[in-house]
C-alpha atoms as a PDB file:
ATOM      1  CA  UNK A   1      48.036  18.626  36.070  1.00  0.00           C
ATOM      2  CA  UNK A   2      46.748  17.489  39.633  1.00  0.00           C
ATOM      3  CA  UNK A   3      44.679  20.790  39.822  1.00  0.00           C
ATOM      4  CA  UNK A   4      42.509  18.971  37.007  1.00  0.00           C
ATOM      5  CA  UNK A   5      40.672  16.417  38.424  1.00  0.00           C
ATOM      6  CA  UNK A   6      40.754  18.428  42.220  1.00  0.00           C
ATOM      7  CA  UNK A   7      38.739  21.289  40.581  1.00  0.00           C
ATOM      8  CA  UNK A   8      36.451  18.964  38.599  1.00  0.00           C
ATOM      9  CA  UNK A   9      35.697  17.122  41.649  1.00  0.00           C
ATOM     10  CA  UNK A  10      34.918  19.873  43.556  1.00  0.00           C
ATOM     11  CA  UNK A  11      32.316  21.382  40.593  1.00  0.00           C
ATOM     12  CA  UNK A  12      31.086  17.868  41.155  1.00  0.00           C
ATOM     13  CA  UNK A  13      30.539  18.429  45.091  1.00  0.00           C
ATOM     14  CA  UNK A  14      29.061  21.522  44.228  1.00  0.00           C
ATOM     15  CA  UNK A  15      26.580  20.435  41.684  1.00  0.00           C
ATOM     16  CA  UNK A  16      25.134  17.727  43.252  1.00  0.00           C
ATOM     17  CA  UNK A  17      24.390  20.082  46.421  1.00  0.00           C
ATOM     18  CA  UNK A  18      21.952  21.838  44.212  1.00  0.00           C
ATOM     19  CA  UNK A  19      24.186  24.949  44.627  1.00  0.00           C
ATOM     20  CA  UNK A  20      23.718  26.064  41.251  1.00  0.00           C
ATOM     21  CA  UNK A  21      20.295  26.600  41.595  1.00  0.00           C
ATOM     22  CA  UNK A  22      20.693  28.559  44.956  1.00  0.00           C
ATOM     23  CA  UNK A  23      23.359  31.226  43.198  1.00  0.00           C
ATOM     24  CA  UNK A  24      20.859  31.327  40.078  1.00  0.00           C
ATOM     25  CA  UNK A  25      17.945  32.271  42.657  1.00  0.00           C
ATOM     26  CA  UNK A  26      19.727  34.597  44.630  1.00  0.00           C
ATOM     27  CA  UNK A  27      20.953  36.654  41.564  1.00  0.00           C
ATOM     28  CA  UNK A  28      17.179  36.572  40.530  1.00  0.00           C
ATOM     29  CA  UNK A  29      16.126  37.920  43.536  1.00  0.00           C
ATOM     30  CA  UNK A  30      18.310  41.237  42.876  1.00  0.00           C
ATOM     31  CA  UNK A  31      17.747  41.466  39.386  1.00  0.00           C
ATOM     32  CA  UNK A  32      14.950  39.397  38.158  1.00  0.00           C
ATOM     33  CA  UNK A  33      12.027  42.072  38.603  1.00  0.00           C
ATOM     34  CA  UNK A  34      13.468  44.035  35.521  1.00  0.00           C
ATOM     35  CA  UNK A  35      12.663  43.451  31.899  1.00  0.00           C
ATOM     36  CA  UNK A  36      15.171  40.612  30.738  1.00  0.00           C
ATOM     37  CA  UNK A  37      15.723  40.047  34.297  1.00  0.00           C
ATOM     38  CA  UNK A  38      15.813  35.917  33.943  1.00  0.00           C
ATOM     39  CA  UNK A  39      18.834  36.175  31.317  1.00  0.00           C
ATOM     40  CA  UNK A  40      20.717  38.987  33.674  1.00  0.00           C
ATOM     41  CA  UNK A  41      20.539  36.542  36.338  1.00  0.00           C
ATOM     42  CA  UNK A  42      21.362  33.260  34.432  1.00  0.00           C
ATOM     43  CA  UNK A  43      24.952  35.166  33.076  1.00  0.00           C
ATOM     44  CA  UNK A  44      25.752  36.143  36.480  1.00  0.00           C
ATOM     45  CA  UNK A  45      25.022  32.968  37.885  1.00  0.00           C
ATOM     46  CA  UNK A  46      26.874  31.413  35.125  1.00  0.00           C
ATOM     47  CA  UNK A  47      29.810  33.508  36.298  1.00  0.00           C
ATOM     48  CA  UNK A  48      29.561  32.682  39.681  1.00  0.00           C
ATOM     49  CA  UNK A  49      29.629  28.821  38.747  1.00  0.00           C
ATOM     50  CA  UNK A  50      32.199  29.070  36.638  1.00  0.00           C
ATOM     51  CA  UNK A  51      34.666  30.179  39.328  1.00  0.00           C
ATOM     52  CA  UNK A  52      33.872  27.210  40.959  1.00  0.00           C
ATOM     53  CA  UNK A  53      33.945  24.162  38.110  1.00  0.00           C
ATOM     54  CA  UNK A  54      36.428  25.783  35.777  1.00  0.00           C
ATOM     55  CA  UNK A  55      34.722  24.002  32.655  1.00  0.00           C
ATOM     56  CA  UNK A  56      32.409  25.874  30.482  1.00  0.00           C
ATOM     57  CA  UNK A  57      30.326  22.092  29.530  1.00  0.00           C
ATOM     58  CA  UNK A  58      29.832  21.615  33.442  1.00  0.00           C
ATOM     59  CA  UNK A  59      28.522  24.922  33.682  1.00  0.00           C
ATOM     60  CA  UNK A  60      26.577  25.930  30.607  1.00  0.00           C
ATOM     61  CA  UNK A  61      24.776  21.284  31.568  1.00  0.00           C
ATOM     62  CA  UNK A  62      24.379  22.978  34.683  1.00  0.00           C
ATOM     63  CA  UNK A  63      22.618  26.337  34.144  1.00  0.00           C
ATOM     64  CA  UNK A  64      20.486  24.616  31.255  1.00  0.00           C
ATOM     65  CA  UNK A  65      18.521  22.621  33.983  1.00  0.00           C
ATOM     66  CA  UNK A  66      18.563  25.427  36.340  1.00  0.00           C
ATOM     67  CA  UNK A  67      17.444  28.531  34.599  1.00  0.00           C
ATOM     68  CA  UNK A  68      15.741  27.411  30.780  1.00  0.00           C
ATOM     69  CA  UNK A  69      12.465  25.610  32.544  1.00  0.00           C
ATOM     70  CA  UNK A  70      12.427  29.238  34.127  1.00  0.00           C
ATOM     71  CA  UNK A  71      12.850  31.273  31.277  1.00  0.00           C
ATOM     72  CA  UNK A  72      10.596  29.241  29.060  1.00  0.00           C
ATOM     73  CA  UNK A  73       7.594  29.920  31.499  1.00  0.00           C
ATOM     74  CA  UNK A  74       8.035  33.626  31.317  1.00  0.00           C
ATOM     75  CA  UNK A  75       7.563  33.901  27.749  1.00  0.00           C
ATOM     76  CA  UNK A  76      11.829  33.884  26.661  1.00  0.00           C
ATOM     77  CA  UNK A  77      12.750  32.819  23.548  1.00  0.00           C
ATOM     78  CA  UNK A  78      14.086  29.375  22.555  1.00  0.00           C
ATOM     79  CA  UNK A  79      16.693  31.576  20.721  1.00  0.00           C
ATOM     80  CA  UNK A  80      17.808  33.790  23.760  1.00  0.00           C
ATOM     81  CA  UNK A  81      17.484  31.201  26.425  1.00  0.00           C
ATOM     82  CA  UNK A  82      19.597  28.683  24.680  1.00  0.00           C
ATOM     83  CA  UNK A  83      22.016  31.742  23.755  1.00  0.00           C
ATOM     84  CA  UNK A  84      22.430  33.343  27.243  1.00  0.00           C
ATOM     85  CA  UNK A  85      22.767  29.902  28.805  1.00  0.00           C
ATOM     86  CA  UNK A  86      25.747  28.625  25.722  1.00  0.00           C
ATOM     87  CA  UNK A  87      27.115  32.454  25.833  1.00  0.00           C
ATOM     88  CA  UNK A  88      27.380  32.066  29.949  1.00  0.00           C
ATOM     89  CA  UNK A  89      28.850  28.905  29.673  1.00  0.00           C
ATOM     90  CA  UNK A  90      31.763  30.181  27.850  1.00  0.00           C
ATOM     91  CA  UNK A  91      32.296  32.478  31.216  1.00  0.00           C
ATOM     92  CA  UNK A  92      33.512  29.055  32.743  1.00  0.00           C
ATOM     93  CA  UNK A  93      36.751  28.903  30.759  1.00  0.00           C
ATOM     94  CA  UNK A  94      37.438  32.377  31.667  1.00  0.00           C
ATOM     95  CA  UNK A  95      36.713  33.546  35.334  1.00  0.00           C
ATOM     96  CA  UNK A  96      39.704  31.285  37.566  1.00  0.00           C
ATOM     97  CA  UNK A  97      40.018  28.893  38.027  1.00  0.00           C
ATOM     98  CA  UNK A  98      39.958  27.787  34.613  1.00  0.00           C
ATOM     99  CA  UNK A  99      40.890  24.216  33.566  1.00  0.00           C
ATOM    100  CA  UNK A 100      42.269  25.394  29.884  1.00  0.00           C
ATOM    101  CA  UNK A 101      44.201  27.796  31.543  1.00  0.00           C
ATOM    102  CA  UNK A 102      45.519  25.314  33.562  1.00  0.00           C
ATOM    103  CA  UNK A 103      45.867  22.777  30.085  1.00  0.00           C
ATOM    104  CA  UNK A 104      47.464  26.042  28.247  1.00  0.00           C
ATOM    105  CA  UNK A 105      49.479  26.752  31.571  1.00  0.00           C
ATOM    106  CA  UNK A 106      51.290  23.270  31.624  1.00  0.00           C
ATOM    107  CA  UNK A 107      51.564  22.979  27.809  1.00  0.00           C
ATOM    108  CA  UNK A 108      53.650  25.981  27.170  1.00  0.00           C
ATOM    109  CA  UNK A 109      54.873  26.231  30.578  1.00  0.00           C
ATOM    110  CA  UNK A 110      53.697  29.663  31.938  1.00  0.00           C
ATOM    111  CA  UNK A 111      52.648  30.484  35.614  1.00  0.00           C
ATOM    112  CA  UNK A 112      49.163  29.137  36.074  1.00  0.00           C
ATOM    113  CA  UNK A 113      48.160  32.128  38.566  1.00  0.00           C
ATOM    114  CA  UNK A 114      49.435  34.776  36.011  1.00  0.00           C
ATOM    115  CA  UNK A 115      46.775  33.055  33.803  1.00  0.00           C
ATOM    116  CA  UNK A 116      44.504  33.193  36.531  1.00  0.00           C
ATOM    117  CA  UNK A 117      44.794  36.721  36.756  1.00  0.00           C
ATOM    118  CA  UNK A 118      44.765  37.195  33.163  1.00  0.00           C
ATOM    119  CA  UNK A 119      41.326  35.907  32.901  1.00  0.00           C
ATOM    120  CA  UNK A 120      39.691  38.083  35.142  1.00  0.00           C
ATOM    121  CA  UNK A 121      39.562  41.328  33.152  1.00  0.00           C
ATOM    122  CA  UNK A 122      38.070  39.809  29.970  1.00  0.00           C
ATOM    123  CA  UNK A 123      35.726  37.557  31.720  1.00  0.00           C
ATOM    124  CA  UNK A 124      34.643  41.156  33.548  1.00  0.00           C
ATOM    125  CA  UNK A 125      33.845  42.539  29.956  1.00  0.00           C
ATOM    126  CA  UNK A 126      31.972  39.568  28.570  1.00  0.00           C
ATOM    127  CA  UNK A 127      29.629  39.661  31.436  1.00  0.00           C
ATOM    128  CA  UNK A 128      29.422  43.085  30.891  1.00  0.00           C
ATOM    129  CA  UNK A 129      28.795  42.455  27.382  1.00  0.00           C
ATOM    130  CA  UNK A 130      26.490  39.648  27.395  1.00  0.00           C
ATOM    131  CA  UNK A 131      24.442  42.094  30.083  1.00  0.00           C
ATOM    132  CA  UNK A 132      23.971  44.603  27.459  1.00  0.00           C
ATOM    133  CA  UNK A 133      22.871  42.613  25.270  1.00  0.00           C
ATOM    134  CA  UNK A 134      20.240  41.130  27.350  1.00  0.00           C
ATOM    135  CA  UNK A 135      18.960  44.147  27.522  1.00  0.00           C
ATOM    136  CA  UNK A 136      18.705  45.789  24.332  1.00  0.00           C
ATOM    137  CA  UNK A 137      17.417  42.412  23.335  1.00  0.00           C
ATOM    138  CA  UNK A 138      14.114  42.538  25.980  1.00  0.00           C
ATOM    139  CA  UNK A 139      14.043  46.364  25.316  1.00  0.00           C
ATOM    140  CA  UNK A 140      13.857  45.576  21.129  1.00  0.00           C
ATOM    141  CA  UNK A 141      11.456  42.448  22.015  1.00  0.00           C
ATOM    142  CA  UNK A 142       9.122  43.353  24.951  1.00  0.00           C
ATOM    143  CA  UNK A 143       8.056  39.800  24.841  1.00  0.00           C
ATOM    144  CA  UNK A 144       9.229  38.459  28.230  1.00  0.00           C
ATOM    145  CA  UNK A 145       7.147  38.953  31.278  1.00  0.00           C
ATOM    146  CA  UNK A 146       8.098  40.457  34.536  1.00  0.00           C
ATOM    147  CA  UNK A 147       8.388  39.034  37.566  1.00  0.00           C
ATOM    148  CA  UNK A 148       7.749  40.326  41.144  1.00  0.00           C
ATOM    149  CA  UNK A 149      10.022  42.201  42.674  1.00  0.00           C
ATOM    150  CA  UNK A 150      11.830  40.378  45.832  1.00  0.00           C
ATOM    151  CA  UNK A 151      11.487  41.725  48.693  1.00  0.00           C
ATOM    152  CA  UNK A 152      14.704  42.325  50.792  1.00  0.00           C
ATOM    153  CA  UNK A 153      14.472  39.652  53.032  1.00  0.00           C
ATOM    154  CA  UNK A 154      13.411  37.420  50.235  1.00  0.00           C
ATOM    155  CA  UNK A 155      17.420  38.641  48.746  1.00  0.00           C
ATOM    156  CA  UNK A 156      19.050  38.302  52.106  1.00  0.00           C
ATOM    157  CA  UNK A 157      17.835  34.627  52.319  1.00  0.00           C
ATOM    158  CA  UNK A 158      18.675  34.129  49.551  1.00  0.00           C
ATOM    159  CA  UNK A 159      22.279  35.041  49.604  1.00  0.00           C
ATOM    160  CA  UNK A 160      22.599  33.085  52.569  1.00  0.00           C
ATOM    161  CA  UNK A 161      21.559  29.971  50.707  1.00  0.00           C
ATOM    162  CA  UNK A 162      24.062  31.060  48.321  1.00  0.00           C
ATOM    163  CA  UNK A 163      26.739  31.756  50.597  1.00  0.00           C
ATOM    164  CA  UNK A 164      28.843  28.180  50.284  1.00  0.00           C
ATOM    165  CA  UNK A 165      29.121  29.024  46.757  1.00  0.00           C
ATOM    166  CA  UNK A 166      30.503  32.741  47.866  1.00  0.00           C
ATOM    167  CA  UNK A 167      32.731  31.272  50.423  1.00  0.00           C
ATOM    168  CA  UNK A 168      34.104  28.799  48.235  1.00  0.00           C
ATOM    169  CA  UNK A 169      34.989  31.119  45.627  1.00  0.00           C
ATOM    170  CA  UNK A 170      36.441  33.550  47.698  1.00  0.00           C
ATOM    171  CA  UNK A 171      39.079  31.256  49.448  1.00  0.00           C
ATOM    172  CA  UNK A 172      39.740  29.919  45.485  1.00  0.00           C
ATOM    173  CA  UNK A 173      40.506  32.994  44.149  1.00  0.00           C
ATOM    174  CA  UNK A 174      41.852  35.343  47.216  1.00  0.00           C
ATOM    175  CA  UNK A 175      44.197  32.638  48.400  1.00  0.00           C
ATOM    176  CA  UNK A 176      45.709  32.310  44.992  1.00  0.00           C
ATOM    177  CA  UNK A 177      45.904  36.035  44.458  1.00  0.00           C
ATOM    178  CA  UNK A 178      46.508  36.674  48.331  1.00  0.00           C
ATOM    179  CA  UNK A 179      50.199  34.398  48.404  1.00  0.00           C
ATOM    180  CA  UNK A 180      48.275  31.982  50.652  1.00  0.00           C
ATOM    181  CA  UNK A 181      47.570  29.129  47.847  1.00  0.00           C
ATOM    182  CA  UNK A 182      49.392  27.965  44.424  1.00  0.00           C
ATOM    183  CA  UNK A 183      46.738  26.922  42.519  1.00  0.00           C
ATOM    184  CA  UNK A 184      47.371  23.272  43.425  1.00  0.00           C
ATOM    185  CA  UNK A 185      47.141  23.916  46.877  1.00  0.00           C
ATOM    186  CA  UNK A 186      43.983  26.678  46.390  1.00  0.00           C
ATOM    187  CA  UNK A 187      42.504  22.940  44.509  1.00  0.00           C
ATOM    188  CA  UNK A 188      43.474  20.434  47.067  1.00  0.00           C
ATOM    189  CA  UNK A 189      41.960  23.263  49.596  1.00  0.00           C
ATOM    190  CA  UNK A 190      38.338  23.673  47.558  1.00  0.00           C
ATOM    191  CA  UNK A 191      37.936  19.771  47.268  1.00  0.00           C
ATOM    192  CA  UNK A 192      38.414  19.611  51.377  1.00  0.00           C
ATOM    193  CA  UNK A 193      35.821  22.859  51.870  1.00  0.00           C
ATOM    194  CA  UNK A 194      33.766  21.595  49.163  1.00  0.00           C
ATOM    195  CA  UNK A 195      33.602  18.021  51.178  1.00  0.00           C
ATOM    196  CA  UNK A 196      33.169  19.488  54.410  1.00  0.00           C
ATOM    197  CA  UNK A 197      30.054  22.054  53.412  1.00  0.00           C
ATOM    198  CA  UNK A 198      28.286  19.605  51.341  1.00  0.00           C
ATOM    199  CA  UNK A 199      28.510  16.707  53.868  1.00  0.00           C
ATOM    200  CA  UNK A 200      28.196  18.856  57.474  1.00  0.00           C
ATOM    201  CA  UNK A 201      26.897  22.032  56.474  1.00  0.00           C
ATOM    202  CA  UNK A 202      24.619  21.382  53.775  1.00  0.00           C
ATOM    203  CA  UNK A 203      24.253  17.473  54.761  1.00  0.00           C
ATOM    204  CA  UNK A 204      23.546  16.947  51.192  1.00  0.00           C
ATOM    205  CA  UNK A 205      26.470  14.715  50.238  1.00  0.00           C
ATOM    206  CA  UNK A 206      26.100  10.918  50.851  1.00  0.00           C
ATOM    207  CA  UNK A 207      28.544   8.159  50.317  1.00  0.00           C
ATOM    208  CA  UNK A 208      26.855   6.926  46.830  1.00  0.00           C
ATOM    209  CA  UNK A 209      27.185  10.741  46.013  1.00  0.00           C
ATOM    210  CA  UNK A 210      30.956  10.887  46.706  1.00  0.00           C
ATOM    211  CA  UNK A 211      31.455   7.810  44.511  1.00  0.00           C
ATOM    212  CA  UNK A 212      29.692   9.195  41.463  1.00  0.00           C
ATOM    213  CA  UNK A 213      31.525  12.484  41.477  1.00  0.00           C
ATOM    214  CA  UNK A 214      34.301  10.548  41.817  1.00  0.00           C
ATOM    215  CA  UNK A 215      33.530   8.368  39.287  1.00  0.00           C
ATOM    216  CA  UNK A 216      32.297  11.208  36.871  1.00  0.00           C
ATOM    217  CA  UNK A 217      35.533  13.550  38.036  1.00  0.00           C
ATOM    218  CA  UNK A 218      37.520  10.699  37.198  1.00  0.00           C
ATOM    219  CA  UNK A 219      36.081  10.148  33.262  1.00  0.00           C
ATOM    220  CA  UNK A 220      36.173  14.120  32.584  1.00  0.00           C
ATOM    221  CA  UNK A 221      39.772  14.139  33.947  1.00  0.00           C
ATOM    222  CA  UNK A 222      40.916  11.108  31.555  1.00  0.00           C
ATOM    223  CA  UNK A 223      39.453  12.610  28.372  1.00  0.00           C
ATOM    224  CA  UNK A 224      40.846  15.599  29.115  1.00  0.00           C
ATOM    225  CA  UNK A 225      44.324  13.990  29.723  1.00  0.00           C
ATOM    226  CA  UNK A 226      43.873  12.220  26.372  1.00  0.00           C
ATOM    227  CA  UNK A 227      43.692  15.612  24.290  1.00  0.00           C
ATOM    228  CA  UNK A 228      47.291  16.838  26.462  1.00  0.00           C
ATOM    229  CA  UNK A 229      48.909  13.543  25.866  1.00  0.00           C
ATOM    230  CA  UNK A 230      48.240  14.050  21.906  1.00  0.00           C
ATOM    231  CA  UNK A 231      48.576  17.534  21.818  1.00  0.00           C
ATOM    232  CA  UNK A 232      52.139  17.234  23.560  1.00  0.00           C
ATOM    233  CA  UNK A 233      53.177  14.146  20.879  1.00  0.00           C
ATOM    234  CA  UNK A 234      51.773  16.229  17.916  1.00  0.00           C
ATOM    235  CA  UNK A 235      54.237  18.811  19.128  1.00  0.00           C
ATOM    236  CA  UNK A 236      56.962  16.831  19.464  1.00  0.00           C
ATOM    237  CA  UNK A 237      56.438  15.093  15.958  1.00  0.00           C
ATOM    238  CA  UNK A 238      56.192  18.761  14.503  1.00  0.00           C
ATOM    239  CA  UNK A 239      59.502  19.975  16.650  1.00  0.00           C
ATOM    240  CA  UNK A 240      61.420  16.527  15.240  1.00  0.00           C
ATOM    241  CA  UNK A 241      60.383  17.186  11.936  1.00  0.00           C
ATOM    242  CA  UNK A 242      60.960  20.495  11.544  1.00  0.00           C
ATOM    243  CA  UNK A 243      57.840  21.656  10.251  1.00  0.00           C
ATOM    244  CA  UNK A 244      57.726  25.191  11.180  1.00  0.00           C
ATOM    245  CA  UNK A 245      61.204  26.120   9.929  1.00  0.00           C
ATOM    246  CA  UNK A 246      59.964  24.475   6.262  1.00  0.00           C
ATOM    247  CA  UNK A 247      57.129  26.455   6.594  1.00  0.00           C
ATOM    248  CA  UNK A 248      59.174  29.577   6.916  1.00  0.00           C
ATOM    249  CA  UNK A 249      61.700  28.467   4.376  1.00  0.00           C
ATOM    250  CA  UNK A 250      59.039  27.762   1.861  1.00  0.00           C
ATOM    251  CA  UNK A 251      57.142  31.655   2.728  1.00  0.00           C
ATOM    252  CA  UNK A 252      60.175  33.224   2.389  1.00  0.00           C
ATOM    253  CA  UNK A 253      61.381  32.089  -0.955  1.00  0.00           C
ATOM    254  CA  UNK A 254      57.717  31.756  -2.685  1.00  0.00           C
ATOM    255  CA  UNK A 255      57.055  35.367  -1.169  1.00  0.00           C
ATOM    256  CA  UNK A 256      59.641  38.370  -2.013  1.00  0.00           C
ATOM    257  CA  UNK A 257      57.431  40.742  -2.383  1.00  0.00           C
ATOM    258  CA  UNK A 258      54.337  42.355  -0.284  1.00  0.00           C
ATOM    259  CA  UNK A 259      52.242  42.447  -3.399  1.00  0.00           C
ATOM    260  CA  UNK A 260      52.216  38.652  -3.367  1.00  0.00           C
ATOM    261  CA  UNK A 261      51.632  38.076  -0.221  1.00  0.00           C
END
């Protein structure tokens, strides 16, 4: 349960370093010239965040200040901004590293980087999905304005504001999948790199900014304990009482037949 607050505190780190914005610009830069453009880029950078907070509040808080002021100047929709950016959100609780993997992981006691790896595929297809949808949706609409199209070294510079974001992710998720990290260690490891970018690379990070991701790392991570602790002694209360074997007793004498079920 360690990895909890580590991964929360380093979406913290991250946040506060305005690097959010900076992996919502450079996905704009690449695909914000097309029709729908703005929501294209708000799912991918919704992705991208996600594999560094884990929490699909943080990210979906996050991308609502970042990419709706945006959207609502070129003509989107309350209804589709709002959407893409709730719809994205949900990308945070599936791309790794996830913190209800990690909840779901400890509770029933399977291998938190099998998870991990389990999440990958699906959170592939809903950006996928989401994309498509995007699209049809400007296609159907043709309400949303254009923007310029970036120039290539308007993209490169981009990226390479983005790249802590990148770099961060990529030592996350290759060192779990790699053999180099457990995901406790691949945690302890992205709060250190987190620290280190924000405070010498980025020089963003001061001390009053370390104590309130602290401090807000450290309420997230107790509320979230909470709902474990009861979810662990509603379990037990329903393993001492026997509940489920009732249940089964009581379908299987009420029910004889298919027809009745």
């Amino acid at each position: 349960l360690s990895v909890i607050p580590l991964f929360i505190l380093m979406g913290n780190f991250v946040a506060r370093a305005g690097l959010a914005h900076e992996l919502f610009h450079a996905a704009y830069t690449f695909i914000g010239h097309r029709r729908g453009g703005l929501a294209h880029a708000t799912i991918a950078a919704c992705a991208g965040f996600g594999a560094i907070c884990g929490s699909s509040i943080a990210t979906a808080a996050t991308m609502s200040k970042v990419a709706y002021p945006s959207m609502k100047k070129l003509g989107y929709s309350d209804a589709l901004s709002t959407g893409v950016i709730a719809a994205g959100g949900t990308l945070g609780i599936m791309i790794p590293p996830s913190i209800p993997l990690i909840i779901y992981g400890v509770i029933t006691e399977q291998s938190i980087g099998d998870l991990f790896l389990a999440g990958i595929g699906p959170g592939i297809l809903l950006i996928v999905l989401f994309g498509i949808y995007a699209y049809v949706y400007a296609r159907m609409t043709k309400t949303m304005a254009k923007s310029d199209k970036a120039s290539w070294s308007e993209r490169i510079a981009a990226t390479r504001e983005s790249l802590p974001v990148l770099i961060l992710a990529f030592m996350i998720i290759g060192g779990i999948y790699g053999g180099i990290f457990t995901p406790t260690e691949a945690a302890a490891a992205g709060v250190g790199l987190s620290l280190l970018i924000t405070k010498f690379w980025l020089k963003t990070l001061t001390l009053e900014g370390l104590w309130h991701s602290a401090k807000d790392a450290l309420q997230t991570t107790v509320v979230i304990l909470l709902v474990v602790a009861g979810a662990k002694l509603l379990s037990q209360a329903i393993t001492i009482y026997q509940i489920p074997s009732e249940i089964t007793a009581l379908v299987s004498q009420t029910i004889a037949s298919k027809e009745i079920f």
